[in-house]
C-alpha atoms as a PDB file:
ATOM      1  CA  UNK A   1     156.104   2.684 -66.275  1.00  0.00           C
ATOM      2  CA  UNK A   2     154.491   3.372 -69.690  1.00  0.00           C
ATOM      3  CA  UNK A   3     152.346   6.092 -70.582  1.00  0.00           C
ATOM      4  CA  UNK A   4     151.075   8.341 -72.696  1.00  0.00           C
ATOM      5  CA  UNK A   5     151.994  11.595 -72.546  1.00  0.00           C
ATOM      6  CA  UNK A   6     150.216  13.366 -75.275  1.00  0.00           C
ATOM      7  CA  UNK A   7     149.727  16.561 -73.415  1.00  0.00           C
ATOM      8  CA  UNK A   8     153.148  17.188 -73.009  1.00  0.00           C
ATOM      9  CA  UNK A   9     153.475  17.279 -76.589  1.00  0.00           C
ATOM     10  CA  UNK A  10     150.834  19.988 -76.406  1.00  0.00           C
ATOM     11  CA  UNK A  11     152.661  22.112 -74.244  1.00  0.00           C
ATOM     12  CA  UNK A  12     155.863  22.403 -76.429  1.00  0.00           C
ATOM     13  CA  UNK A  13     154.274  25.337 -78.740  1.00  0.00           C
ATOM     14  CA  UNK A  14     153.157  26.843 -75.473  1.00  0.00           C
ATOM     15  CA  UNK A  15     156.622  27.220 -74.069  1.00  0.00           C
ATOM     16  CA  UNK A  16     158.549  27.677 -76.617  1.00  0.00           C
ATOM     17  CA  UNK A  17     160.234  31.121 -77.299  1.00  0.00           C
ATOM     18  CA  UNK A  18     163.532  32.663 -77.643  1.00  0.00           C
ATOM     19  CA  UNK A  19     164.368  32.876 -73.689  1.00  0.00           C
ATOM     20  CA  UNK A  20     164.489  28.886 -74.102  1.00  0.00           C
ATOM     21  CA  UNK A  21     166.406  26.265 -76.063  1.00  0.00           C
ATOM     22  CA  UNK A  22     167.352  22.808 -75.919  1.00  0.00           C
ATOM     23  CA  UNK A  23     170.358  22.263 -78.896  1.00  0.00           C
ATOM     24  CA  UNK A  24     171.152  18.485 -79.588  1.00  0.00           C
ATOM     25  CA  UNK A  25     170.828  16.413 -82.680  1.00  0.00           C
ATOM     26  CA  UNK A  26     169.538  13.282 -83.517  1.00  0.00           C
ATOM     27  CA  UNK A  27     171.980  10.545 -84.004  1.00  0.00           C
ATOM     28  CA  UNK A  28     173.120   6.765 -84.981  1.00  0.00           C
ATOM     29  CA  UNK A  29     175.435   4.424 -83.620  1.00  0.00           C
ATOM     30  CA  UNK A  30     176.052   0.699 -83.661  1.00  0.00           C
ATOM     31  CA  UNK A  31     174.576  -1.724 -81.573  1.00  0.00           C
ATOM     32  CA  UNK A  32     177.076  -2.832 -79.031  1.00  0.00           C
ATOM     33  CA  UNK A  33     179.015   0.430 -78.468  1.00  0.00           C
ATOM     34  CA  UNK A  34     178.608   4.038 -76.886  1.00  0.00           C
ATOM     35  CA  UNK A  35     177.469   6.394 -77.584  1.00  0.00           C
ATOM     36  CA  UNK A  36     177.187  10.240 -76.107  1.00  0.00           C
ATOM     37  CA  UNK A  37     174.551  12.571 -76.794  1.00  0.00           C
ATOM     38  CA  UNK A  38     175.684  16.034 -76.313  1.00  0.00           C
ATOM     39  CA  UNK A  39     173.091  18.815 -75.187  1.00  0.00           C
ATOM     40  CA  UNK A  40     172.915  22.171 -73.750  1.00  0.00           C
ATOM     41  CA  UNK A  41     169.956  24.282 -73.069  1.00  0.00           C
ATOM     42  CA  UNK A  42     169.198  27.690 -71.505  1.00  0.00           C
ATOM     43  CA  UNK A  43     166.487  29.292 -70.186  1.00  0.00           C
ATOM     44  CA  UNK A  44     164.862  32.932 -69.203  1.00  0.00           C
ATOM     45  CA  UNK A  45     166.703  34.668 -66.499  1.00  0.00           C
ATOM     46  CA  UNK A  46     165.747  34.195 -63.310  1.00  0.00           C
ATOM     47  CA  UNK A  47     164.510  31.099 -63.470  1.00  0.00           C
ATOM     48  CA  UNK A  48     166.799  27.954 -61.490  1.00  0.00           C
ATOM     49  CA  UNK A  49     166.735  24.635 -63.016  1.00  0.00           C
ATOM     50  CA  UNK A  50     165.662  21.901 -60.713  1.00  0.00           C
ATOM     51  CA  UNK A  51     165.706  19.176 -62.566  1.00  0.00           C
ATOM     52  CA  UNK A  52     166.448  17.778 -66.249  1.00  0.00           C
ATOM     53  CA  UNK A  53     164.956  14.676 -67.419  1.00  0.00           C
ATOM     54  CA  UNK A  54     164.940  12.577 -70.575  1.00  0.00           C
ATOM     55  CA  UNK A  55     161.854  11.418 -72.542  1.00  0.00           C
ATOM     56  CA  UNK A  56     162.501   7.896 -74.333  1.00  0.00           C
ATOM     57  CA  UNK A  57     159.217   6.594 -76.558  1.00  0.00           C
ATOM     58  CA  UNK A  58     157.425   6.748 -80.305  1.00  0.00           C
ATOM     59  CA  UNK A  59     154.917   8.225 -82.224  1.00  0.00           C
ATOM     60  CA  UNK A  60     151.443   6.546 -81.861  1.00  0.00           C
ATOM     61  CA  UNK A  61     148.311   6.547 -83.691  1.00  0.00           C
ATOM     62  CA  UNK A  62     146.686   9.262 -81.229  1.00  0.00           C
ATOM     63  CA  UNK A  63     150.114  10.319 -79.462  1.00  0.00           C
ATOM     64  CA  UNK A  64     153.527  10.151 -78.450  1.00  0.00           C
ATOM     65  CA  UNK A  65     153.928   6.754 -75.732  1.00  0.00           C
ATOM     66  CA  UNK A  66     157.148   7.369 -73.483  1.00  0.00           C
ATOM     67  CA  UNK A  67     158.294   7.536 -70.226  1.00  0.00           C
ATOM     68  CA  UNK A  68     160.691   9.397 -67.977  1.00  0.00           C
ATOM     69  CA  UNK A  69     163.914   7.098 -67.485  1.00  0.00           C
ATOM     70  CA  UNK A  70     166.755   9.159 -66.356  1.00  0.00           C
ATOM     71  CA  UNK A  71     167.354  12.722 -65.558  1.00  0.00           C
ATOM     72  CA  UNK A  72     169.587  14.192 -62.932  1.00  0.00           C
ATOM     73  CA  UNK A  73     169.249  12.253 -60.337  1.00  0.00           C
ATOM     74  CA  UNK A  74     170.550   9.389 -61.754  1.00  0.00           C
ATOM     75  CA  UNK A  75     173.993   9.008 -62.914  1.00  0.00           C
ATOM     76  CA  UNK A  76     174.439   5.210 -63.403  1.00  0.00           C
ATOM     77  CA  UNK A  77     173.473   2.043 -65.340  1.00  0.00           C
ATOM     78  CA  UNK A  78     172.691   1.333 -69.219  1.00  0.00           C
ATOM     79  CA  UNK A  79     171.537   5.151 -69.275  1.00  0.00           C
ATOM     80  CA  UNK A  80     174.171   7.801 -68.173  1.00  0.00           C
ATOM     81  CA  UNK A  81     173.032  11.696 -67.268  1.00  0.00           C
ATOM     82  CA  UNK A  82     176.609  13.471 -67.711  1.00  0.00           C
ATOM     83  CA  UNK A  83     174.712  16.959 -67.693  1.00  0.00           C
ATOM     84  CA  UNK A  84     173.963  19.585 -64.610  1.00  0.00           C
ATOM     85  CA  UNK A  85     171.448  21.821 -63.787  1.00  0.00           C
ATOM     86  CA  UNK A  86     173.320  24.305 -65.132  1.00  0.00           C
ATOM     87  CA  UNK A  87     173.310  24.535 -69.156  1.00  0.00           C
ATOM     88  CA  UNK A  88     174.358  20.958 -70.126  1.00  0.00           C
ATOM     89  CA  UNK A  89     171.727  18.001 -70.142  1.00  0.00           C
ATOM     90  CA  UNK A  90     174.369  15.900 -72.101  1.00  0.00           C
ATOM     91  CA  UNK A  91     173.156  11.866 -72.122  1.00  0.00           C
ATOM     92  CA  UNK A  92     175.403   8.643 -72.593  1.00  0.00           C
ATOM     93  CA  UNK A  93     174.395   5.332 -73.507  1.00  0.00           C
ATOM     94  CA  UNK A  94     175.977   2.612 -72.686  1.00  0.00           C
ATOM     95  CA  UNK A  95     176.152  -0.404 -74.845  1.00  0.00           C
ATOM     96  CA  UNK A  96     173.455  -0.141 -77.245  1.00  0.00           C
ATOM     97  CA  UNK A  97     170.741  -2.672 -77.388  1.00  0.00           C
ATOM     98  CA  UNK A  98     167.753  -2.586 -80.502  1.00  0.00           C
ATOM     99  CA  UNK A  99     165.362  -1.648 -78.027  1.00  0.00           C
ATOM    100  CA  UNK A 100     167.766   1.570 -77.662  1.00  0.00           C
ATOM    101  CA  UNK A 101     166.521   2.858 -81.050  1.00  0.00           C
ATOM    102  CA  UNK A 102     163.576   5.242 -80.500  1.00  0.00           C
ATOM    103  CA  UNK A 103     162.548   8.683 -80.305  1.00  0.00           C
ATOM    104  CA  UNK A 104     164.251  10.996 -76.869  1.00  0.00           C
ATOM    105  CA  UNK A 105     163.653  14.097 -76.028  1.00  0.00           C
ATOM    106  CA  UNK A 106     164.112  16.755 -72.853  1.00  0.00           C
ATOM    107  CA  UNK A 107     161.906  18.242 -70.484  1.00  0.00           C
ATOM    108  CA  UNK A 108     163.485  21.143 -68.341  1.00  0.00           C
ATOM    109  CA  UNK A 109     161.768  21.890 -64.658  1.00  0.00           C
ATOM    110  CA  UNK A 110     162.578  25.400 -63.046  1.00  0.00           C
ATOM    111  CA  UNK A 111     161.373  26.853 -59.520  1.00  0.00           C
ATOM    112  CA  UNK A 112     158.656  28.123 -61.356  1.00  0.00           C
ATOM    113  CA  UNK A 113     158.003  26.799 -65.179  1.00  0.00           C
ATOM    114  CA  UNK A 114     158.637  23.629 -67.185  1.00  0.00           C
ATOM    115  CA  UNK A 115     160.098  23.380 -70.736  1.00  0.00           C
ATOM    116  CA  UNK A 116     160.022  20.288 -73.299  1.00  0.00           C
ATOM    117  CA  UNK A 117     161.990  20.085 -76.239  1.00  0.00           C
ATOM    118  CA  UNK A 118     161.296  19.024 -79.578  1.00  0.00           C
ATOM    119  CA  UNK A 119     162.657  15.185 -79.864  1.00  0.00           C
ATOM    120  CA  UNK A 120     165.284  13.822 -81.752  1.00  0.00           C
ATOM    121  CA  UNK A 121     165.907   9.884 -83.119  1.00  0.00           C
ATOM    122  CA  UNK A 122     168.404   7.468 -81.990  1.00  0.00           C
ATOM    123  CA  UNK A 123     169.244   4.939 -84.986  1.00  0.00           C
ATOM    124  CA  UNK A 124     170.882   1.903 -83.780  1.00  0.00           C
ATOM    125  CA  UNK A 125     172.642  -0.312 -86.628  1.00  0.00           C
ATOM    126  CA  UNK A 126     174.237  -3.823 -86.550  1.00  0.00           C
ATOM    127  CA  UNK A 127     178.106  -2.810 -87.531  1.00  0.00           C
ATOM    128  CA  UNK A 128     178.909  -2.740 -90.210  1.00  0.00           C
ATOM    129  CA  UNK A 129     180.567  -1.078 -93.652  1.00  0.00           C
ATOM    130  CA  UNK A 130     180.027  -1.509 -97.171  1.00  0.00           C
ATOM    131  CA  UNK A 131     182.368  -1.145 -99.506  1.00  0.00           C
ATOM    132  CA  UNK A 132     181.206   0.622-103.103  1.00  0.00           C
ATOM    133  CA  UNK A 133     182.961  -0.605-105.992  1.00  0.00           C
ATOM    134  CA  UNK A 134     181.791   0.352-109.767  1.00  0.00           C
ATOM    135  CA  UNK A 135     181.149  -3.637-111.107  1.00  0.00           C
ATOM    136  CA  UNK A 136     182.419  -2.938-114.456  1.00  0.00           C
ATOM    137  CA  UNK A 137     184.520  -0.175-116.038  1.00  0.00           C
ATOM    138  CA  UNK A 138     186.638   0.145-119.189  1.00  0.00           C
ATOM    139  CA  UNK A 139     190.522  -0.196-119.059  1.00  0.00           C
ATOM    140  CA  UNK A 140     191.912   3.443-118.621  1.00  0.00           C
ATOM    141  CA  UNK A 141     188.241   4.505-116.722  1.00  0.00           C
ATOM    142  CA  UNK A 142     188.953   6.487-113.412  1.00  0.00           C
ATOM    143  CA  UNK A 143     187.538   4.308-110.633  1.00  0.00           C
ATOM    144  CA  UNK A 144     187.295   5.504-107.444  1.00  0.00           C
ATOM    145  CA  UNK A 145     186.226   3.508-104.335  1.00  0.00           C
ATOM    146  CA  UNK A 146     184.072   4.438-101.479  1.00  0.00           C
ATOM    147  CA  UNK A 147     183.966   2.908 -98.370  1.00  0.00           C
ATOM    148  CA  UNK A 148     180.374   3.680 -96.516  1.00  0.00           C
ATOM    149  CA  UNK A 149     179.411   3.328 -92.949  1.00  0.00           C
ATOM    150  CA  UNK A 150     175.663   2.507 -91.909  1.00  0.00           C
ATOM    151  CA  UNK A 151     175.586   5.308 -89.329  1.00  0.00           C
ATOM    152  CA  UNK A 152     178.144   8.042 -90.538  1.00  0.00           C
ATOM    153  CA  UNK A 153     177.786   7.658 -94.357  1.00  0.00           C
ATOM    154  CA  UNK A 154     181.698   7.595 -95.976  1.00  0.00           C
ATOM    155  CA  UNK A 155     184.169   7.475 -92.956  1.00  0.00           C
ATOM    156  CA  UNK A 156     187.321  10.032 -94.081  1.00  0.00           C
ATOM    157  CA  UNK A 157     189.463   8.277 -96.992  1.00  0.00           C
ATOM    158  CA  UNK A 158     192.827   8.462 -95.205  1.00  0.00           C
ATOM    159  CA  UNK A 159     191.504   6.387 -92.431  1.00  0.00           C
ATOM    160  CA  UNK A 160     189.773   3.465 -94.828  1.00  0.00           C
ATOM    161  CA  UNK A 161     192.053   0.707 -95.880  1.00  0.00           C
ATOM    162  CA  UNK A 162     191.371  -0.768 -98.973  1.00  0.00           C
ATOM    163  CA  UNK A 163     192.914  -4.104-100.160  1.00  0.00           C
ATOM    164  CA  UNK A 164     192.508  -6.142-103.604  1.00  0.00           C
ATOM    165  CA  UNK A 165     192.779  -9.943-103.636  1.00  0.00           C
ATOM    166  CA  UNK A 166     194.285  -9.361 -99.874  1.00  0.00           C
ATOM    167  CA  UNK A 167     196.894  -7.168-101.186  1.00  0.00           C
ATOM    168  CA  UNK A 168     197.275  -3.072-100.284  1.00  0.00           C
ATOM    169  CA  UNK A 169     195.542  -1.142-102.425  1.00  0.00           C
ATOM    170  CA  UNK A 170     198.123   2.397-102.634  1.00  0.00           C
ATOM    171  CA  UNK A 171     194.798   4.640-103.468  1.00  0.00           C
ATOM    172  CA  UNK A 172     191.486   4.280-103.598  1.00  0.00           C
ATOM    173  CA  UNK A 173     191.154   6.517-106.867  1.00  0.00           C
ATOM    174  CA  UNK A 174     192.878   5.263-109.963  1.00  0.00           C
ATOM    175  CA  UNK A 175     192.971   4.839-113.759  1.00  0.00           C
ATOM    176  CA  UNK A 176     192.196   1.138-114.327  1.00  0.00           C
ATOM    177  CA  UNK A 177     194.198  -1.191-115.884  1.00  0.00           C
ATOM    178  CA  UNK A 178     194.223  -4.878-116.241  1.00  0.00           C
ATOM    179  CA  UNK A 179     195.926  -5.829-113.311  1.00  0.00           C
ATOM    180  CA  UNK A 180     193.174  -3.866-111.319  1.00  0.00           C
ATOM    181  CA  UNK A 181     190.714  -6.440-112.181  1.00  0.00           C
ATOM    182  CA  UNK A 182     189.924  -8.396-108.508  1.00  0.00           C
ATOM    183  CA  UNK A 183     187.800  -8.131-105.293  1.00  0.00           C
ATOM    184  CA  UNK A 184     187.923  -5.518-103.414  1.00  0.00           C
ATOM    185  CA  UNK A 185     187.388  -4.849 -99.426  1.00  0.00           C
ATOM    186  CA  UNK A 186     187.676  -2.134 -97.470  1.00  0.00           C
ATOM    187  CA  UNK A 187     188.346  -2.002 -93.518  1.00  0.00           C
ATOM    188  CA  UNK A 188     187.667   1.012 -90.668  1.00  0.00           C
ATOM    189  CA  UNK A 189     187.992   0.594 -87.299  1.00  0.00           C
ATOM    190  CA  UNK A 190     188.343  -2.979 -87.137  1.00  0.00           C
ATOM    191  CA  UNK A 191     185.339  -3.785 -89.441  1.00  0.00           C
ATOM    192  CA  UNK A 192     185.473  -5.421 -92.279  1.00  0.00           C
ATOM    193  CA  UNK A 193     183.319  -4.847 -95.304  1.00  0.00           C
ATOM    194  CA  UNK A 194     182.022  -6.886 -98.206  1.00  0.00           C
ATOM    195  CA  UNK A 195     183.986  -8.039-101.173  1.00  0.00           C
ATOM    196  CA  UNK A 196     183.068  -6.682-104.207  1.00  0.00           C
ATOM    197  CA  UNK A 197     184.394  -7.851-107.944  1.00  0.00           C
ATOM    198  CA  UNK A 198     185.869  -5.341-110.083  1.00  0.00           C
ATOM    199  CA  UNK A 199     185.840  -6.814-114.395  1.00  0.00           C
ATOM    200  CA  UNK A 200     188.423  -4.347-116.280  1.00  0.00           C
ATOM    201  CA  UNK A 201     186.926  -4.782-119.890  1.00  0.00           C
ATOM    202  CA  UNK A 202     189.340  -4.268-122.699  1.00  0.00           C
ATOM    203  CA  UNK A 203     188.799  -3.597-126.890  1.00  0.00           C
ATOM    204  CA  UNK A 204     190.562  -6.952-128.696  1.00  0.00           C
ATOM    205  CA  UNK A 205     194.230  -6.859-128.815  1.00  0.00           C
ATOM    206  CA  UNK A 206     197.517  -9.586-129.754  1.00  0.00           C
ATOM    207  CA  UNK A 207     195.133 -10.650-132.480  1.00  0.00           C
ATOM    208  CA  UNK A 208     196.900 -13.288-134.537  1.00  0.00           C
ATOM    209  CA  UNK A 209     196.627 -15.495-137.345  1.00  0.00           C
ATOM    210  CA  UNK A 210     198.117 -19.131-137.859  1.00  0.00           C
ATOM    211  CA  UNK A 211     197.736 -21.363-140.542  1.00  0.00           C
ATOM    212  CA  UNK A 212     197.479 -25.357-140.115  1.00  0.00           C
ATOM    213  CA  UNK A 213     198.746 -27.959-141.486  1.00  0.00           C
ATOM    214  CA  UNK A 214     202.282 -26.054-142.477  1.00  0.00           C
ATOM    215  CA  UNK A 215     205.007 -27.231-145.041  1.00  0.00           C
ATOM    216  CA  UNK A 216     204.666 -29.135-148.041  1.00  0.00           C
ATOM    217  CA  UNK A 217     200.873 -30.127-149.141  1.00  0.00           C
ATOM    218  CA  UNK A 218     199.435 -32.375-151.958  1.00  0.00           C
ATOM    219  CA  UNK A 219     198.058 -30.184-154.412  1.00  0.00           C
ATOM    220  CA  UNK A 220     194.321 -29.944-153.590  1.00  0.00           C
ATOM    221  CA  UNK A 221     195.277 -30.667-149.697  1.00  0.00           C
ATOM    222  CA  UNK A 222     193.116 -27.694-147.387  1.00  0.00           C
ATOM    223  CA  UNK A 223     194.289 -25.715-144.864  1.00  0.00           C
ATOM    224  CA  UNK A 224     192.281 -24.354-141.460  1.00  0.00           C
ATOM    225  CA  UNK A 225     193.708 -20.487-140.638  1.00  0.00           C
ATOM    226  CA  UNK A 226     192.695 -19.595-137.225  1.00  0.00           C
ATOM    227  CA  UNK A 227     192.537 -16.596-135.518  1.00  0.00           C
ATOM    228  CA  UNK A 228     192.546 -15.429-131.679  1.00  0.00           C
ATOM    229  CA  UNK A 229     192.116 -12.417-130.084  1.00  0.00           C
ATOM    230  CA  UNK A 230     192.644 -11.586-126.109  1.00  0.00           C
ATOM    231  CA  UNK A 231     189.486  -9.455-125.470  1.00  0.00           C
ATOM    232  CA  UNK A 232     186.727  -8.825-122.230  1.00  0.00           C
ATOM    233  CA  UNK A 233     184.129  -8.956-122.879  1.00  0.00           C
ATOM    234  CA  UNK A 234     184.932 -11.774-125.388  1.00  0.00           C
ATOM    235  CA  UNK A 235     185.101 -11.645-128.993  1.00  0.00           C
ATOM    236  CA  UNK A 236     181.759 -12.309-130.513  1.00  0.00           C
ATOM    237  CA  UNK A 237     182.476 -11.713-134.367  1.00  0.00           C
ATOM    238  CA  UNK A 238     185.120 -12.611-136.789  1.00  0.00           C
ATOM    239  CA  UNK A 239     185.065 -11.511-140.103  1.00  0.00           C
ATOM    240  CA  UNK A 240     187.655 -12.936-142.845  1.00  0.00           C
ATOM    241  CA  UNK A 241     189.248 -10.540-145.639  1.00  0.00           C
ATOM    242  CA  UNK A 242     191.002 -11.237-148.728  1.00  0.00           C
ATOM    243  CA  UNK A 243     193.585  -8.819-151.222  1.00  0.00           C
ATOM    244  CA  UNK A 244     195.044 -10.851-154.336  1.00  0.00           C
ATOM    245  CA  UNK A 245     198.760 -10.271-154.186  1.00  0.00           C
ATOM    246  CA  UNK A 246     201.757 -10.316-152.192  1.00  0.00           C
ATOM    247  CA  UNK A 247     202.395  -6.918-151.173  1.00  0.00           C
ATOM    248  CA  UNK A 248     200.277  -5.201-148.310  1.00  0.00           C
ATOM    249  CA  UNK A 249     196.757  -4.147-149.093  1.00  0.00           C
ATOM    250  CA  UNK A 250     196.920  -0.042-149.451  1.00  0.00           C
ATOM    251  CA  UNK A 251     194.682   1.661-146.558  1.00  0.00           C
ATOM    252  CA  UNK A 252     192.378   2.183-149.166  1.00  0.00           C
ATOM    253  CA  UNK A 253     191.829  -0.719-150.960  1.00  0.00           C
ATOM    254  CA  UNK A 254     188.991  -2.768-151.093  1.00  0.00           C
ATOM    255  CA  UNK A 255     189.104  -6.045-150.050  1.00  0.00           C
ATOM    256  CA  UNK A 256     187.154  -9.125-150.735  1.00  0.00           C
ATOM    257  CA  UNK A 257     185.009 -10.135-147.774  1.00  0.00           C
ATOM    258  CA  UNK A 258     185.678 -14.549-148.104  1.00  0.00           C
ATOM    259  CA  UNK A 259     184.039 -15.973-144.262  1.00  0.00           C
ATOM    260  CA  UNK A 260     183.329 -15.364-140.849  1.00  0.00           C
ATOM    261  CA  UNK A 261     183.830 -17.266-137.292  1.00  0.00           C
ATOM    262  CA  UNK A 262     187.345 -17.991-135.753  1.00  0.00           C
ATOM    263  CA  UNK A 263     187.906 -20.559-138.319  1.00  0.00           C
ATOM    264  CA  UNK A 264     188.365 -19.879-142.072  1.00  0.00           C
ATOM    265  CA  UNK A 265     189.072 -23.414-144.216  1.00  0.00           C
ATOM    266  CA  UNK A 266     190.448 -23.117-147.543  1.00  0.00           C
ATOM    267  CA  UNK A 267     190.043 -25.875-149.747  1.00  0.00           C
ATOM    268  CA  UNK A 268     191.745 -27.695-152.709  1.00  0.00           C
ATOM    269  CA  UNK A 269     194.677 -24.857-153.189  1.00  0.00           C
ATOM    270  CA  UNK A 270     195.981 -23.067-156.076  1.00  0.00           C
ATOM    271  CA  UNK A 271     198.132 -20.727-157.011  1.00  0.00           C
ATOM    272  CA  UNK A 272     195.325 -18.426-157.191  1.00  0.00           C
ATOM    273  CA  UNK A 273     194.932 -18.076-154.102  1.00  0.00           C
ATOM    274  CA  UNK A 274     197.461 -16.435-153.093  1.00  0.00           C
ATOM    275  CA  UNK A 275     196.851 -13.267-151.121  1.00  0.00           C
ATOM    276  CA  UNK A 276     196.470 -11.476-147.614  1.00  0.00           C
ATOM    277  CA  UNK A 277     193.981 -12.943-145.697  1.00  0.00           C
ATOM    278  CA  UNK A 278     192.839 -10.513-142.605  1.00  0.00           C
ATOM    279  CA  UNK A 279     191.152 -11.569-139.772  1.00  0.00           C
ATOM    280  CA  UNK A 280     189.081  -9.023-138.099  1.00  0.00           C
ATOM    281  CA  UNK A 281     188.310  -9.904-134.210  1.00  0.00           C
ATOM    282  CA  UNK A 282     185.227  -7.624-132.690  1.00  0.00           C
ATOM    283  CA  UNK A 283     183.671  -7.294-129.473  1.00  0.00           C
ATOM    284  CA  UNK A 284     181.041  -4.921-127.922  1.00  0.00           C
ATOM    285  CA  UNK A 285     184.332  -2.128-127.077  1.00  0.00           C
ATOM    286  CA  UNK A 286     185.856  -2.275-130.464  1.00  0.00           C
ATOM    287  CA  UNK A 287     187.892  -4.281-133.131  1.00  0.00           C
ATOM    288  CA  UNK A 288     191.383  -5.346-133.763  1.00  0.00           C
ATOM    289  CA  UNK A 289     192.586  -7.346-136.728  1.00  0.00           C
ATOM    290  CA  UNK A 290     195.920  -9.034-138.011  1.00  0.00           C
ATOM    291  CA  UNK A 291     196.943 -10.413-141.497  1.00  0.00           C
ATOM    292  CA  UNK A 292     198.457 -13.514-143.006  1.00  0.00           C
ATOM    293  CA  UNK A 293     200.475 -13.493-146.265  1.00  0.00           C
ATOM    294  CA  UNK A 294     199.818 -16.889-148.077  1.00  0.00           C
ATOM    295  CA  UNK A 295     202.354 -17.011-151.358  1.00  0.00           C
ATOM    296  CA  UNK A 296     201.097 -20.387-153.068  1.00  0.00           C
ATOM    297  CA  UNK A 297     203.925 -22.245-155.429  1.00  0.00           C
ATOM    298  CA  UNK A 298     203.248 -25.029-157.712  1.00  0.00           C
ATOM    299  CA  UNK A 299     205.938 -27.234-158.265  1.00  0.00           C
ATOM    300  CA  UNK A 300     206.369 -30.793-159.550  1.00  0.00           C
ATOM    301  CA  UNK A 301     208.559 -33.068-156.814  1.00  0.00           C
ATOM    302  CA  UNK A 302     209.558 -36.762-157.307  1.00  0.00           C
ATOM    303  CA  UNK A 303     206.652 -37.022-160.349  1.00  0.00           C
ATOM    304  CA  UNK A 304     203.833 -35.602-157.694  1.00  0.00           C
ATOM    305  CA  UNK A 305     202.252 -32.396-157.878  1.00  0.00           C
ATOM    306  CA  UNK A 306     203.211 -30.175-155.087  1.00  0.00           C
ATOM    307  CA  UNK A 307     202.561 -26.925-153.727  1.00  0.00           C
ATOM    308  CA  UNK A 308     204.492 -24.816-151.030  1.00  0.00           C
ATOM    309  CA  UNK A 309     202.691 -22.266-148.544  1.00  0.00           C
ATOM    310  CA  UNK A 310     204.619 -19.756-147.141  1.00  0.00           C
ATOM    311  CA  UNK A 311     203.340 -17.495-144.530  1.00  0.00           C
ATOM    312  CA  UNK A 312     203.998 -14.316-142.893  1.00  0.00           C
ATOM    313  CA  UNK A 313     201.542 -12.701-140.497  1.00  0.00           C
ATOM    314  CA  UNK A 314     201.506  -9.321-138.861  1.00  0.00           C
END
C-alpha cells in the first residue's frame, strides 16, 4: 500500500550518529537481468536487531512517497532479502522491470530504537553498448576506440571485442592507415553495439600527368594534359605550371603560372612551347604535384607540316 512517509525522512538527522551506519551504494543495471545490492549496517551495542526492511519510492513535491516491500521476513519473489539480523541487509532483484528504477533505502528496528538510512537510486537501462569511434582522423593519427556501457561506463578493454567490416580488430588503439578506414562495432557480454564509420583522410599522392592525343599531330593540332591525384578529402584545386626548356626546373626557379582545373588544353603547337608543365593537385591536408616534359619538333613529312611530342612525366 502507498504512502507517504515524510516523517520518516525527518527522523534520519535524529538518529543518525557514529554508533549507526547503513554502507551500500546506489547502482544501475539492465532491464531484464539481476542484480544484487550489497549492504551491511551496525548499530550501538546493546541493542538486537529485530527486523530490517527496505524502503522503495520517490521524491515528491511535499515528501518522499514509498512503501515497505520486503525486509526479513520475506525471502522470495521479484524482491530477494539475502541479509540477517545480524550486520548484512544485502537485497537482490530479480529480473528487472522499468518500474524497478526508483529511489530504496533501509530502515533498521532494534528491541528498543529504529534507524533509517539515507537512500540510494536504482537506474535501470535497456541493454545496451555504444561503441565510440573518432568519425574522422588523419592517416598516421593515433585512434583509439572505446567501447561504453549504459550502466558501468567503459567495460575493461581486454574483455571488449572489436571488429571492422566483420573482421578482428588486433587492438583497439592504433596509428591509422588507409586500410583502417571501415565500420566499426564492438561486442561485451553478448551485446552488440552500434556501427560506427571511421574516414582515414590522406594529403594528395600518385599525382600524374598524361597528355592526349599522343604521336604524330598536324601542326596547329591541340592537345588536353590531364592530371589526377588519389586524395580524401578530394582534390579541390589544380594549378598548372610552366619552365621553358628541357632540363628540370631548379628548386628555385620561377615558373610561369599558364591554368588551373584538372584539365589544361594547349592549342595550335609550336616549337615554343616546349617546356615542363607541372601540375599541382591540392586539397584541404596538403599538396602534391608531378611534371610532364613536352619536347616539340617541327619537321616537314610527305610535303605536310608536322610536329612530334615527346613526353616524359615524373
Amino acid at each position: 500500500m502507498t504512502r507517504t512517509i515524510l516523517g520518516i525522512l525527518l527522523i534520519i538527522q535524529g538518529v543518525w550518529s557514529s554508533d549507526w551506519a547503513v554502507k551500500y551504494q546506489s547502482q544501475c543495471a539492465f532491464k531484464g537481468t539481476s542484480v544484487t545490492i550489497p549492504c551491511s549496517y551496525s548499530h550501538p551495542p546493546g541493542h538486537r536487531v529485530t527486523l530490517v526492511t527496505w524502503y522503495r519510492g520517490k521524491i515528491r513535491p511535499g515528501g518522499w512517497t514509498g512503501y515497505p516491500f520486503i525486509n526479513s521476513h520475506s525471502m522470495k519473489g521479484h524482491f530477494q532479502y539475502q541479509g540477517d539480523t545480524s550486520g548484512s541487509c544485502t537485497l537482490r532483484i530479480n529480473r528487472l522491470l522499468d518500474s524497478d528504477q526508483a529511489g530504496y533505502f533501509v530502515a533498521l528496528k532494534t528491541d528498543d530504537d529504529a534507524f533509517t538510512a539515507p537512500y540510494i537510486t536504482l537506474t535501470v537501462q535497456d541493454p545496451g553498448i555504444t561503441a565510440v569511434v573518432p568519425t574522422v582522423v588523419v592517416e598516421r593519427d593515433m585512434v583509439s576506440l572505446i567501447c561504453k556501457s549504459k550502466c558501468i561506463g567503459s567495460p575493461t578493454a581486454n574483455m571488449v571485442v572489436w571488429s571492422r567490416d566483420g573482421k578482428a580488430v588486433a587492438s583497439p588503439t592504433f596509428r591509422a592507415g588507409l586500410d583502417d578506414a571501415g565500420s566499426y562495432q564492438c561486442a561485451w557480454e553478448g551485446l552488440q553495439s552500434n556501427t560506427v564509420t571511421l574516414d582515414v583522410q590522406f594529403f594528395p599522392r600518385n599525382t600524374t600527368v598524361w597528355v592526349e592525343p599522343q604521336g604524330e599531330l598536324l601542326k596547329g593540332n591541340s592537345v588536353n594534359l590531364t592530371c589526377s591525384s588519389a586524395a580524401n578529402p578530394p582534390v579541390h584545386n589544380y594549378t598548372w605550371w610552366w619552365y621553358s626548356g628541357t632540363e628540370p626546373p631548379p628548386a628555385s626557379s620561377m615558373l610561369d603560372l599558364i591554368g588551373t582545373g584538372q584539365v589544361l588544353h594547349l592549342a595550335s603547337l609550336v616549337t615554343s612551347q616546349t617546356g615542363y608543365y607541372l601540375c599541382q593537385a591540392t586539397n584541404t591536408l596538403g599538396e602534391s604535384n608531378s611534371s610532364a616534359l613536352l619536347q616539340i619538333e617541327g619537321t616537314t613529312l610527305a610535303g605536310r607540316a608536322s610536329i612530334f611530342i615527346r613526353i616524359w612525366s615524373r
